[in-house]
Protein backbone atom coordinates (compact mmCIF):
# COMPACT_ATOMS: atom_id res chain seq x y z
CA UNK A 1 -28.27 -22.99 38.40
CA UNK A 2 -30.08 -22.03 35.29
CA UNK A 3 -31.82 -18.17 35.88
CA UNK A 4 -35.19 -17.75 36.21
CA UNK A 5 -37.33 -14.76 34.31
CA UNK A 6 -40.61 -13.54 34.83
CA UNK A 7 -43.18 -11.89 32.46
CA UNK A 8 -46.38 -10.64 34.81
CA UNK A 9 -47.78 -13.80 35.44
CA UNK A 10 -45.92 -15.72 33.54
CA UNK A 11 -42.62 -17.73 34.30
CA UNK A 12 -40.30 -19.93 33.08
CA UNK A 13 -36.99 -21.24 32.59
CA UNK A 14 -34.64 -20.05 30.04
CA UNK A 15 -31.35 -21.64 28.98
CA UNK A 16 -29.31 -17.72 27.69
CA UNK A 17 -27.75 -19.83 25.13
CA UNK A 18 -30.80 -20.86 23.36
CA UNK A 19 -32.54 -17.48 23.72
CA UNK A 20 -31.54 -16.85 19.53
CA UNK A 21 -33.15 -20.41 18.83
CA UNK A 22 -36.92 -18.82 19.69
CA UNK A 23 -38.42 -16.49 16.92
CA UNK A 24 -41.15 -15.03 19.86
CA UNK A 25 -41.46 -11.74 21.30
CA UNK A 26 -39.62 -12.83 24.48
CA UNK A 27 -36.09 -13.27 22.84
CA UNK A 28 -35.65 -9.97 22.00
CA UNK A 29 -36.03 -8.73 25.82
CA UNK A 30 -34.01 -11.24 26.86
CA UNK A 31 -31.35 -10.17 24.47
CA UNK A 32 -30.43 -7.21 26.39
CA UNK A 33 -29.24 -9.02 29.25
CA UNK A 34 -28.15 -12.75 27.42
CA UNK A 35 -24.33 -11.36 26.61
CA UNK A 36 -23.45 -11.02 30.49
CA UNK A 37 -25.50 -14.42 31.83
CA UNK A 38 -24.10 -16.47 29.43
CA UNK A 39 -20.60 -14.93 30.93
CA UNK A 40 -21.46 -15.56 34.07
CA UNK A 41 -22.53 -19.30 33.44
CA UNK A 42 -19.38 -20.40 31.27
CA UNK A 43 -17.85 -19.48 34.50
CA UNK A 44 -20.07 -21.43 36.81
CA UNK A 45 -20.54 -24.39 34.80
CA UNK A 46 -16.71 -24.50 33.65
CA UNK A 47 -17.73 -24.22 29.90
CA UNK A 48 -15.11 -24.31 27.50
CA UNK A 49 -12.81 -21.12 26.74
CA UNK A 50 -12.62 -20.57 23.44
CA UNK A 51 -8.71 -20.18 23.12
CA UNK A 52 -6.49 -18.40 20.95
CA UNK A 53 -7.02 -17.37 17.29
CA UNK A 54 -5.29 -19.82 15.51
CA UNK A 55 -6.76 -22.51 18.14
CA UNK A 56 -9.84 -21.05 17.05
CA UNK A 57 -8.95 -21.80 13.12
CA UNK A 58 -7.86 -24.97 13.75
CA UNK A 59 -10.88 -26.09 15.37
CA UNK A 60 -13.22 -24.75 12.18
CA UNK A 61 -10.23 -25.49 9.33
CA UNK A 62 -8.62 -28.86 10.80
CA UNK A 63 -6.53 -28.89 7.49
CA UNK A 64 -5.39 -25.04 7.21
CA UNK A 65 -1.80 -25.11 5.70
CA UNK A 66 0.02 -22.61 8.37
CA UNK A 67 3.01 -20.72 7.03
CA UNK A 68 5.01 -18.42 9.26
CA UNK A 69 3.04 -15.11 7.94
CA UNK A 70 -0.26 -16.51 8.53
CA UNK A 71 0.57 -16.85 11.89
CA UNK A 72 2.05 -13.43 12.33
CA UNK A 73 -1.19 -12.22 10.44
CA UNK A 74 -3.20 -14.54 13.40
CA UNK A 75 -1.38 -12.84 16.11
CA UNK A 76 -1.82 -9.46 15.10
CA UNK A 77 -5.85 -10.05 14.75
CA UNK A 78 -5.93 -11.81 18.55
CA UNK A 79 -4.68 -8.49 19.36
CA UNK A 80 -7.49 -6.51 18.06
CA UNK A 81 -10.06 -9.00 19.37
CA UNK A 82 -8.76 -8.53 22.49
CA UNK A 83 -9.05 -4.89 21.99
CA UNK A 84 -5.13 -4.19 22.13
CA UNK A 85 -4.59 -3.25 18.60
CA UNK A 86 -7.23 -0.76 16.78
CA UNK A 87 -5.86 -0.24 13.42
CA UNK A 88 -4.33 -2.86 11.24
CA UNK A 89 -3.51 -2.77 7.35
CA UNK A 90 -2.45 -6.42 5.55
CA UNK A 91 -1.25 -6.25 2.00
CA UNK A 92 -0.34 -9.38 0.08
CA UNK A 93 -0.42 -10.95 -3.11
CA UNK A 94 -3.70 -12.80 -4.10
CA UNK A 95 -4.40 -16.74 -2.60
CA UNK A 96 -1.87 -16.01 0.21
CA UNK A 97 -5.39 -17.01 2.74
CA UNK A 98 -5.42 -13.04 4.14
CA UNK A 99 -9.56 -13.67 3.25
CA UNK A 100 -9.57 -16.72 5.04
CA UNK A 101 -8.45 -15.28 8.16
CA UNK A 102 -9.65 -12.27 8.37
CA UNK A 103 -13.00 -11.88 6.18
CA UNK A 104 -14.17 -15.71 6.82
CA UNK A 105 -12.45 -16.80 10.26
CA UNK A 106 -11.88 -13.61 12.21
CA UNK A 107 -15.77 -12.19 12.56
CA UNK A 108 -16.80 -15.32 14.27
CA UNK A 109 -14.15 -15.54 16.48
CA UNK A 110 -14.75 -11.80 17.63
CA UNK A 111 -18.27 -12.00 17.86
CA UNK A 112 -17.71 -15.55 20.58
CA UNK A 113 -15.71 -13.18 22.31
CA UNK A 114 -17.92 -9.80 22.00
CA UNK A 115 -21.14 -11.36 21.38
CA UNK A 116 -23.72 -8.25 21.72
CA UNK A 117 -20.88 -6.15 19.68
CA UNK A 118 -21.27 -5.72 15.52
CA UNK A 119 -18.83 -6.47 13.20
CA UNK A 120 -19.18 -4.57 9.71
CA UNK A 121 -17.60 -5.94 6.63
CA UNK A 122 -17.41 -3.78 3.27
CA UNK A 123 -15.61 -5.74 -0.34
CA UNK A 124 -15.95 -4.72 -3.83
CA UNK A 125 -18.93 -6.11 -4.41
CA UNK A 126 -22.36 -7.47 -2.18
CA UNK A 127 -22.36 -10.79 -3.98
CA UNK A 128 -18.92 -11.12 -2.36
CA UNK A 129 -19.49 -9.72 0.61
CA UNK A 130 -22.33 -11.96 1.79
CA UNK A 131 -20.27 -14.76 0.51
CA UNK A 132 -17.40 -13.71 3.06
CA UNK A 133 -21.00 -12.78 5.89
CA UNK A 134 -22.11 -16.51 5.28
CA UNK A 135 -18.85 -18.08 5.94
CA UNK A 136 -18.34 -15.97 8.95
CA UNK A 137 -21.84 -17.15 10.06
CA UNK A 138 -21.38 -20.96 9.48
CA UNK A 139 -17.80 -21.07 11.40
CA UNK A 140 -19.39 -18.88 14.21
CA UNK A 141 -22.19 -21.67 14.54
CA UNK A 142 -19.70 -24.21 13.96
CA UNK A 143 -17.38 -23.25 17.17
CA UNK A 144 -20.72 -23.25 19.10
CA UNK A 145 -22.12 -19.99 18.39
CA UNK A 146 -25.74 -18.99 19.11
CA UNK A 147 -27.57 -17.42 16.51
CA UNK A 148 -30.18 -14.84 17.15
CA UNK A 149 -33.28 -13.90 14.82
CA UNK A 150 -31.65 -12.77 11.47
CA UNK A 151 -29.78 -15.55 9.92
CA UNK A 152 -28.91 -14.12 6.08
CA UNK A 153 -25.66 -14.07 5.01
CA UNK A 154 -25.40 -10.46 4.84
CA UNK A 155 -27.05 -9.34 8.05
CA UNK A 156 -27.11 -11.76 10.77
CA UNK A 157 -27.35 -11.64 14.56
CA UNK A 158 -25.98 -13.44 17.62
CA UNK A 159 -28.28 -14.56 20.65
CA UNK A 160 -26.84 -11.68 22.46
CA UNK A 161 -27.90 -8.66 20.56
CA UNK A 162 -24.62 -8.65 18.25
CA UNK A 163 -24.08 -9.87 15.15
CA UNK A 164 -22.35 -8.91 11.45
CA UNK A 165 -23.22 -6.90 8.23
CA UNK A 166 -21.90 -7.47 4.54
CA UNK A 167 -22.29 -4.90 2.09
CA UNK A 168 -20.36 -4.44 -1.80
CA UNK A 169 -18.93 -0.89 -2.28
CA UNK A 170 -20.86 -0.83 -5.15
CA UNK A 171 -24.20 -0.80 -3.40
CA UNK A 172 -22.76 1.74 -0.67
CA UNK A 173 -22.31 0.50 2.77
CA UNK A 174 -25.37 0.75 5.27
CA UNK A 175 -26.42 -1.19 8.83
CA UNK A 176 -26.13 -1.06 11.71
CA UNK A 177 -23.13 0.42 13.78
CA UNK A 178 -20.22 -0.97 13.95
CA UNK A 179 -17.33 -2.03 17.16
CA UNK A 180 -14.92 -4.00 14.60
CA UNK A 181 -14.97 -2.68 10.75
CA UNK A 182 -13.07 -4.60 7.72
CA UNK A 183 -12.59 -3.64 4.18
CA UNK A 184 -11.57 -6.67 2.07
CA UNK A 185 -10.66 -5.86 -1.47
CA UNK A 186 -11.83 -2.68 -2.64
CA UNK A 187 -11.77 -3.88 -6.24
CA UNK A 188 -12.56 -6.55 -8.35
CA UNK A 189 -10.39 -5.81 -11.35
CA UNK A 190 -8.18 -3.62 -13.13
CA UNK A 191 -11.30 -1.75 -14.58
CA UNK A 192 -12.68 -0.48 -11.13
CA UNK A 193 -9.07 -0.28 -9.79
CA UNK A 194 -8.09 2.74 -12.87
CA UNK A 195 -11.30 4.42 -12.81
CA UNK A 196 -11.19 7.86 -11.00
CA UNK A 197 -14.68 8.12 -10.53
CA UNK A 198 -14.69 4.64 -8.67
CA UNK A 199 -12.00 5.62 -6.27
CA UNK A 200 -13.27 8.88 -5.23
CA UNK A 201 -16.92 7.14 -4.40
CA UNK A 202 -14.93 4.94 -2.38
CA UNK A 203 -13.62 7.49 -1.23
CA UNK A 204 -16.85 9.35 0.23
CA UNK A 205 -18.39 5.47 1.06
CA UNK A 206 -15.46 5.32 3.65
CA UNK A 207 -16.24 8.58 5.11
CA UNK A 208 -19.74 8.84 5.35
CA UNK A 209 -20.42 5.68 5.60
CA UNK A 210 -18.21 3.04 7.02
CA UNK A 211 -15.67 4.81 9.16
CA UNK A 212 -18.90 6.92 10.32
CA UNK A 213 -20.40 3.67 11.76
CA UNK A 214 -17.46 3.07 13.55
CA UNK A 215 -18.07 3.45 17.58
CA UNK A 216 -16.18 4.99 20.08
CA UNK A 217 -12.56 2.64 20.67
CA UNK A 218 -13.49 0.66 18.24
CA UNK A 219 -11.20 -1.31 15.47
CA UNK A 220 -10.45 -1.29 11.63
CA UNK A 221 -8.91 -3.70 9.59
CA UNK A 222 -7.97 -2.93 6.19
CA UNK A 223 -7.14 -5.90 3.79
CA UNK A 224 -6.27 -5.49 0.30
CA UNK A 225 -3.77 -5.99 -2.98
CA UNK A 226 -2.67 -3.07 -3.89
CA UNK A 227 -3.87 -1.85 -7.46
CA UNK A 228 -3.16 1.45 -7.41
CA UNK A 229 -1.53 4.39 -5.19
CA UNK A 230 -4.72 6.39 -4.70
CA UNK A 231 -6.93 3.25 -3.22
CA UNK A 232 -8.67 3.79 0.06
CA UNK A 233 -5.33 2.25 1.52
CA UNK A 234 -2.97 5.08 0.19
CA UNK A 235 -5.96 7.61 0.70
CA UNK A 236 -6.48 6.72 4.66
CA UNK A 237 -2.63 6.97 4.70
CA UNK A 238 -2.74 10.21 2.91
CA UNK A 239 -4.54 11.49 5.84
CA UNK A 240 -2.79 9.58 8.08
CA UNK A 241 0.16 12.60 7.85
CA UNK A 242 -2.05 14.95 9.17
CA UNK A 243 -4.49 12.97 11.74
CA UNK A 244 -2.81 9.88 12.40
CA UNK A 245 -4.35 6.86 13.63
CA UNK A 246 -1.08 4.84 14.20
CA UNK A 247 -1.62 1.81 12.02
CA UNK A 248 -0.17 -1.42 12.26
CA UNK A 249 0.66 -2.27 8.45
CA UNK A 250 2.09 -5.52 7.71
CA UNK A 251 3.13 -5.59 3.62
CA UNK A 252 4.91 -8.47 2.54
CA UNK A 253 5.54 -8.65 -1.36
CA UNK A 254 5.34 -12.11 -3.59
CA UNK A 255 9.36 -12.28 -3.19
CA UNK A 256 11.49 -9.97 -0.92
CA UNK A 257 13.87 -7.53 -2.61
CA UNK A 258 15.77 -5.73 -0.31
CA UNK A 259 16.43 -2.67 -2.38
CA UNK A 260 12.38 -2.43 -2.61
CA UNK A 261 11.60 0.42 -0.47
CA UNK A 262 7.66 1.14 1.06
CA UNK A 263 6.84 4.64 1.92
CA UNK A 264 4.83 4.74 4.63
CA UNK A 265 3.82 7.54 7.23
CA UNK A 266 6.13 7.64 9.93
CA UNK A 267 3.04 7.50 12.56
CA UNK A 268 2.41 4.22 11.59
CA UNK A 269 4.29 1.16 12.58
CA UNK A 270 5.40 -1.29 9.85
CA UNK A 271 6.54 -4.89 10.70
CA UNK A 272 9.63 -6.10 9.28
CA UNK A 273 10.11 -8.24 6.74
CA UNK A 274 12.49 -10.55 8.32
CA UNK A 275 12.78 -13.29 4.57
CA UNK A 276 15.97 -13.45 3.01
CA UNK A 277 16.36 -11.54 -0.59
CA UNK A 278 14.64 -13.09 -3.40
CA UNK A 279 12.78 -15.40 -0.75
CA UNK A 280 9.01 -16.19 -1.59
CA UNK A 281 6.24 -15.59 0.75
CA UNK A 282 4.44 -19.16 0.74
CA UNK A 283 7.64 -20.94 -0.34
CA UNK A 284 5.92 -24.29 0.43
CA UNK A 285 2.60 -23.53 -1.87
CA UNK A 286 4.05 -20.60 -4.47
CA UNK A 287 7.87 -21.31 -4.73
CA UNK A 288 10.69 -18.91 -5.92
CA UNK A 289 10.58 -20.51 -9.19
CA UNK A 290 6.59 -20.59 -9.43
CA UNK A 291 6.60 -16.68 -8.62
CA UNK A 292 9.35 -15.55 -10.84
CA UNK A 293 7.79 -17.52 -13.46
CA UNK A 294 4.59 -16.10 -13.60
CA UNK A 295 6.24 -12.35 -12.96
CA UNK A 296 8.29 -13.01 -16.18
CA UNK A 297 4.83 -13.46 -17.68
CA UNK A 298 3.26 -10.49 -16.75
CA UNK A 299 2.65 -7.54 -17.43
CA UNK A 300 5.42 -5.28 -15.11
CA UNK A 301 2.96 -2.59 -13.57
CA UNK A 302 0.60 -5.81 -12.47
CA UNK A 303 3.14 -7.47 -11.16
CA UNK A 304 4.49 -4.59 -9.38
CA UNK A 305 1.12 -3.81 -8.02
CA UNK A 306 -0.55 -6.39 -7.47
CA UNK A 307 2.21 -9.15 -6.68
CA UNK A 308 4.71 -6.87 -5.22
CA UNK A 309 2.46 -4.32 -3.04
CA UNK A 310 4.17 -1.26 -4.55
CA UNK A 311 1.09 0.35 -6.99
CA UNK A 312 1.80 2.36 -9.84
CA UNK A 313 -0.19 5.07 -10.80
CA UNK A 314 -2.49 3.74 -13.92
CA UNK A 315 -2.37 0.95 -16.34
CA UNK A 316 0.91 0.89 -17.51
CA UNK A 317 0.01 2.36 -20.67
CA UNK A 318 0.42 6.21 -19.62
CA UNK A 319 3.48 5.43 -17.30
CA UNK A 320 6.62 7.44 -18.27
CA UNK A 321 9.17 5.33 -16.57
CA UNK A 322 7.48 2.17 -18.27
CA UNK A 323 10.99 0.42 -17.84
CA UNK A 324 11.69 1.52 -14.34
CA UNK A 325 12.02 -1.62 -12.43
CA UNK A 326 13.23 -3.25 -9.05
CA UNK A 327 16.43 -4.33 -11.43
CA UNK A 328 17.82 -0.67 -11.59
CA UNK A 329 17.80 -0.14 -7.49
CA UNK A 330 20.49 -1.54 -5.72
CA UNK A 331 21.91 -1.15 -1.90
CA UNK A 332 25.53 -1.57 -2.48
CA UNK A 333 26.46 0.88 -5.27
CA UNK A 334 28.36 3.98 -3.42
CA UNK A 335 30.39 6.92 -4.06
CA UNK A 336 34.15 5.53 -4.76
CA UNK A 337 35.31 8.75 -4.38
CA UNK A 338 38.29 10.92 -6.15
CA UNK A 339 39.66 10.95 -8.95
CA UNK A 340 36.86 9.67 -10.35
CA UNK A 341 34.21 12.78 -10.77
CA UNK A 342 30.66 13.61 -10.04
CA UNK A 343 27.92 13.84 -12.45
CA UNK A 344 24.98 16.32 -11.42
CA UNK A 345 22.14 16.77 -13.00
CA UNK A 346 19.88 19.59 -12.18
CA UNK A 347 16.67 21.19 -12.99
CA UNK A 348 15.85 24.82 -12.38
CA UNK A 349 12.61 25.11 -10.92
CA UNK A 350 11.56 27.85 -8.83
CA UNK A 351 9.87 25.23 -6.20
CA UNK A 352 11.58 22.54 -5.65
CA UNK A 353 15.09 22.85 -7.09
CA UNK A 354 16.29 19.21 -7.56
CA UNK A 355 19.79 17.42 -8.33
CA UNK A 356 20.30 13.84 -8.72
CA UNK A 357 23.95 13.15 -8.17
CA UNK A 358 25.81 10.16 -9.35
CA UNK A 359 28.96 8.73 -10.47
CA UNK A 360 30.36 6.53 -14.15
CA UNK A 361 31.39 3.35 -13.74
CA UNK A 362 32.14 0.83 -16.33
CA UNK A 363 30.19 2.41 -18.57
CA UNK A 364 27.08 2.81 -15.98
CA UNK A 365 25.45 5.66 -14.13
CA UNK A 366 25.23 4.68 -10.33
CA UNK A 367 23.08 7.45 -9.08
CA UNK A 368 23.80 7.48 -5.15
CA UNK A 369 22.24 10.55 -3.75
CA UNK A 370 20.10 13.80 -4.41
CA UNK A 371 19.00 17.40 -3.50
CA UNK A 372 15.13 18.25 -3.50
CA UNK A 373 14.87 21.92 -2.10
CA UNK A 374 11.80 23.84 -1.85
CA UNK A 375 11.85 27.61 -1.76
CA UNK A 376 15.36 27.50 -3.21
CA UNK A 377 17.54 28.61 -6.05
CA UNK A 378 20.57 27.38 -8.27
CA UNK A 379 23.22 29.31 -5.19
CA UNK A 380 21.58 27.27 -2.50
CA UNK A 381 21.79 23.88 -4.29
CA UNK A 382 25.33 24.75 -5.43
CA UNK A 383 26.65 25.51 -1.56
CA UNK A 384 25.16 22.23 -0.76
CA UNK A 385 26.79 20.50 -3.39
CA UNK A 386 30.39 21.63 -2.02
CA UNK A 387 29.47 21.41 1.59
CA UNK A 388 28.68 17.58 0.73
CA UNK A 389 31.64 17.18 -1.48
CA UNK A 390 34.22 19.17 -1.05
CA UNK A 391 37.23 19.61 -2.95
CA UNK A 392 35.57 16.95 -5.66
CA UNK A 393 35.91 17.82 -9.63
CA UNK A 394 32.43 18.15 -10.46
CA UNK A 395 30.13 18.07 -14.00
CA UNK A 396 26.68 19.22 -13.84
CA UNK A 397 24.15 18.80 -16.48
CA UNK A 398 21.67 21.45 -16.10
CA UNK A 399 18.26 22.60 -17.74
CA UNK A 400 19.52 24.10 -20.72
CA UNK A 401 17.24 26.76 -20.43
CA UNK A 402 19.70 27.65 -17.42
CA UNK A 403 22.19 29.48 -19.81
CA UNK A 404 19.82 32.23 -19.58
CA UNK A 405 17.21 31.95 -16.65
CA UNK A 406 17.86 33.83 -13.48
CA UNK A 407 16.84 31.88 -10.28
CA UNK A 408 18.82 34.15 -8.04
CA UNK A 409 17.90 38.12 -6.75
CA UNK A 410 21.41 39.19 -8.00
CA UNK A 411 20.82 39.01 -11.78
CA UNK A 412 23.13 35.89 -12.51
CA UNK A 413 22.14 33.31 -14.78
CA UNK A 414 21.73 30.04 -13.38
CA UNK A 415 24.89 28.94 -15.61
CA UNK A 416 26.86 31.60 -14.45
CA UNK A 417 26.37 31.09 -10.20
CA UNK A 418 27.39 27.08 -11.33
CA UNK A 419 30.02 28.17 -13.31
CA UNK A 420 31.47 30.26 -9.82
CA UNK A 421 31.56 27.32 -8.05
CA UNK A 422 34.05 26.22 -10.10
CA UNK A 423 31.59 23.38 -11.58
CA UNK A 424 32.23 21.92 -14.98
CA UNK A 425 28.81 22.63 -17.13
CA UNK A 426 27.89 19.87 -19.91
CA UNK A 427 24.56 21.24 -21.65
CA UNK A 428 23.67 20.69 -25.31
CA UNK A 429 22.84 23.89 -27.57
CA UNK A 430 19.16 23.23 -27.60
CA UNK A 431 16.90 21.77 -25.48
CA UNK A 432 16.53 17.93 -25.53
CA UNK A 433 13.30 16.59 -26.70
CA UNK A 434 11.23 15.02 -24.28
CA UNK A 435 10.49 11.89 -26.31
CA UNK A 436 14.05 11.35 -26.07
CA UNK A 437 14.83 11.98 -23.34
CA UNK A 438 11.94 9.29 -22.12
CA UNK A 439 13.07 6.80 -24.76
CA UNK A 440 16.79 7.13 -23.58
CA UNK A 441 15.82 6.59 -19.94
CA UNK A 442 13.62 3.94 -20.65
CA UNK A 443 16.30 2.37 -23.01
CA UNK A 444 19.04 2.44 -20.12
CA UNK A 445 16.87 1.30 -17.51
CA UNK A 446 15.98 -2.09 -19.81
CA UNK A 447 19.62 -2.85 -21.10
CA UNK A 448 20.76 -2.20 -17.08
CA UNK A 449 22.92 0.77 -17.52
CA UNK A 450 21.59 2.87 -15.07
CA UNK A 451 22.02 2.02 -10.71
CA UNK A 452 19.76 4.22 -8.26
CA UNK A 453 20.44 3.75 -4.74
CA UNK A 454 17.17 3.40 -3.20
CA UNK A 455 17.92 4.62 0.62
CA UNK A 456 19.81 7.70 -0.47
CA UNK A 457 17.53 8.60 -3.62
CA UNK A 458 14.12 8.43 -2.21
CA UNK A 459 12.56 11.20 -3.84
CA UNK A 460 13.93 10.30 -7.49
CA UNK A 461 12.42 6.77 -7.08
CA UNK A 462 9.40 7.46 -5.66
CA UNK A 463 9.20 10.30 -8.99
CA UNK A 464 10.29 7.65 -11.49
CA UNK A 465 7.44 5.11 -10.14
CA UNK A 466 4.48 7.82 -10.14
CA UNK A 467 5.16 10.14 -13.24
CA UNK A 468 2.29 9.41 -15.75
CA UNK A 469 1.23 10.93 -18.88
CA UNK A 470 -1.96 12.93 -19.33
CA UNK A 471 -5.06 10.61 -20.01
CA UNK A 472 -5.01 9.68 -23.56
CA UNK A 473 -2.14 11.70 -24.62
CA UNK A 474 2.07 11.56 -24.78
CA UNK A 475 1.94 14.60 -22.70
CA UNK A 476 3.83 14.41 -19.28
CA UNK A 477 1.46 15.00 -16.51
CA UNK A 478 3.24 18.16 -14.54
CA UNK A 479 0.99 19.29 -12.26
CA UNK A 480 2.16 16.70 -9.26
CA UNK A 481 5.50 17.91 -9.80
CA UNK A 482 7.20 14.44 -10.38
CA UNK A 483 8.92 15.28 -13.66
CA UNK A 484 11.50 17.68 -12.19
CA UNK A 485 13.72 15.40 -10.52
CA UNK A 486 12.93 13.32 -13.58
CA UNK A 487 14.38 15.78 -15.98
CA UNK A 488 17.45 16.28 -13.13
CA UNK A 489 18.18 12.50 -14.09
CA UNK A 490 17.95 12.50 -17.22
CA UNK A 491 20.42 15.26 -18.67
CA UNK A 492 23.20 13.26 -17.16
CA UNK A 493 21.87 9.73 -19.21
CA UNK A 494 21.65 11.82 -22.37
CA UNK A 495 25.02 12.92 -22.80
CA UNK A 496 26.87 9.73 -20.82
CA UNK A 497 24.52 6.67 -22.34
CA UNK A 498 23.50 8.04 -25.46
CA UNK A 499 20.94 5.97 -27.67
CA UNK A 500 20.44 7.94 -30.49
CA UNK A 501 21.97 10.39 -32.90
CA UNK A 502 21.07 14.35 -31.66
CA UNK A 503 17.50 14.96 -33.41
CA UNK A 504 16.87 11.42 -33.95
CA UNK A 505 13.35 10.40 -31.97
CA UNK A 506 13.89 6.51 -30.91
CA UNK A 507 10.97 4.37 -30.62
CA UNK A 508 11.04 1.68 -28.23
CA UNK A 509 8.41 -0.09 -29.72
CA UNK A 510 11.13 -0.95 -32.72
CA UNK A 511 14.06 -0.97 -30.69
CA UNK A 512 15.68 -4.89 -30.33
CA UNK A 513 17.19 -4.97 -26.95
């Protein structure tokens, strides 16, 4: 039985579901109260349920091509409809259908579940966004779906006083609050993605705006390719360290490389990628061969970014380890052990002290573990060398400033407390130059002659990904503190894989590998 309303004297009979259909004054009252009547008659009248997510898709995309992470991705958003899952982060290459699902199919079916709740969408830009609002809209009407009186593709309602907002970054975010918010795609291009100025007002739109919206319980989704470390995605998790929020993050590069490593907060909870190595992500649409083709053709920080979900920290153009790739890590290399010796190198630095320890083999440097200490000096780092390997012949190839800087209260040169430990010290006269240094490095890394073991040298990878130069010059950024370990690294490649007479700057722009 239908319910029956009155106004004063007059009195009708209302159908709830229809209530959005009538642009009068009444629909608005009755919007108050249509969200829990129109519950209460599916269950009388045995209407429909509206199923499961991916039932859900199917019945608005009958041809959707599901592959085994757009199901996982499905499953993971039924749990925050249902109000199970609050924060989720999805990072994959581009045309992998993470928009489909969760900017174009996932609104409507939360809002036929929640229909007097508000979903709030934010993308790079508001001709975008509406684009993503208007799909939403059509497959919300489409799986039966009762509009209410705003129908635009950036603000529209439901017939039970819910509905969804669309706004571009660029514009700023605004509307009304918010029970589910998503961020699709924070930029539209490179340009955006590098700018400083862009990131930081993204920065402050996310604050003050969009998670500020967000009500009490409710969810966010973030949804992005990852363009560079500092987006909102590596800014929320920034803060994640210190106020976590326990996200769900599912990453999943182009191809799988097992030696890749993400660094994520430990707070948050990161599903495994279960492929095999060097196994595509939509083998069916974007094979092995399609997606190693088109990373042979470009550029390596895009690729790495934007294909492979680990972000570098500009363009390309002002990264130091330009050469640094996935090529150089590797799982298996290890230790052998005596005879053969260890080469150390190590950079004095008052805060940290670092060593990056590794070993020659056939003419390569396998680099298989390494000492970052804060609040240290050269004695510490030297007692943890031995306590690690003891009774192992040992080179180290320090700072050469070391032969007469004192990092310890007792007066001893930072030479002379290596030198008591019985260490073997290979330093050159004079200070390397950095450019060679850089070149070397960069010149080993291409021709493969240098291994880093990505599990047991964490620090010296994630250094060798992030250390930039200053904007616009050759001058290595230091204030991050990236280039020590960097520098620790290096002394060894100098003197083992040499590339160029002493003095002699190499420039890789000339160099035929």
């Amino acid at each position: 039985m239908r319910s029956l309303f009155r106004f004063g004297d007059y009195s009708m009979r209302h159908d709830p579901l229809e209530l959005g259909r009538r642009n009068d004054w009444r629909a608005a009252w009755f919007n108050n109260q249509a969200e829990s009547i129109a519950i209460r008659l599916r269950e009388e009248e045995g209407l429909e349920e509206i199923g499961t997510f991916r039932e859900f898709v199917d019945s608005n995309h009958t041809n959707y091509n599901w592959n085994w992470h757009h199901e996982l991705l499905a499953d993971h958003l039924e749990q925050v409809a249902l109000g199970k899952l609050k924060r989720l982060m999805c990072f994959m290459p581009p045309q992998h259908g993470k928009s489909e699902l969760i900017s174009r199919q996932f609104p409507a079916y939360y809002l036929r579940l929640h229909g007097n709740h508000w979903v709030g969408l934010g993308a790079h830009g508001g001709d975008f966004a509406r684009e993503f609002g208007t799909q939403a809209k059509m497959n919300y009407t489409r799986s039966g779906g009762v509009l209410g009186r705003r129908t635009t593709g950036n603000h529209w309602t439901t017939a039970y006083g819910g509905g969804m907002w669309a706004m571009g970054l660029d514009g700023g975010l605004s509307g009304n609050p918010m029970h589910c918010g998503i961020l699709d795609d924070e930029f539209k291009s490179s340009v955006t993605a590098y700018s400083g100025a862009v990131r930081k007002s993204h920065h402050q739109i996310w604050d003050s705006s969009f998670e500020a919206r967000l009500q009490p319980d409710g969810a966010l989704i973030m949804v992005m390719t990852r363009w560079v470390e500092e987006d909102l995605a590596g800014w929320v998790l920034d803060k994640e360290k210190y106020d976590p929020q326990n996200w769900k993050i599912l990453c999943f590069p182009a191809i799988k490389e097992n030696e890749r490593i993400f660094d994520f907060p430990e707070s948050c909870n990161v599903h495994e990628d279960k492929r095999e190595d060097r196994e595509a992500l939509w083998a069916d649409k974007f094979t092995f061969e399609v997606m190693n083709g088109r990373r042979k053709r470009t550029v390596p920080h895009i690729w790495e970014s934007v294909y492979q979900q680990s972000p570098r920290e500009d363009s390309g153009l002002g990264h130091v380890c330009k050469e640094f790739t996935t090529a150089n890590l590797h799982e298996d290399i290890a230790d052998p052990g005596p005879p053969l010796p260890l080469e150390i190198g190590m950079d004095f630095n008052v805060d940290p002290m670092t060593a990056v320890i590794g070993v020659l083999i056939g003419g390569q440097i396998h680099y298989v573990d390494e000492i970052v200490a804060h609040d240290s000096h050269t004695q510490e780092i030297c007692v943890e060398i031995s306590r690690r390997y003891p009774g192992r012949y040992i080179r180290v190839y320090p700072d050469p400033t070391g032969i007469a800087r004192k990092t310890s209260a007792r007066g001893h040169t930072d030479f002379g407390i290596i030198e008591s430990f019985g260490f073997e010290i290979v330093s050159p006269t004079a200070p390397y130059a950095v450019v060679d240094r850089v070149n070397t490095f960069n010149a080993a890394c291409m021709n493969e002659l240098v291994f880093i073991h990505p599990h047991r040298c964490p620090q010296y990878v994630k250094a060798l990904r992030k250390l930039t130069y200053k904007p616009g010059t050759k001058e290595i950024d230091k204030t991050r503190g990236f280039d020590h370990i960097f520098d620790a690294g290096s002394f060894p490649i100098m003197n083992l894989l040499p590339m160029t007479d002493p003095g002699t700057v190499l420039n890789m722009d000339s160099i035929q590998l």
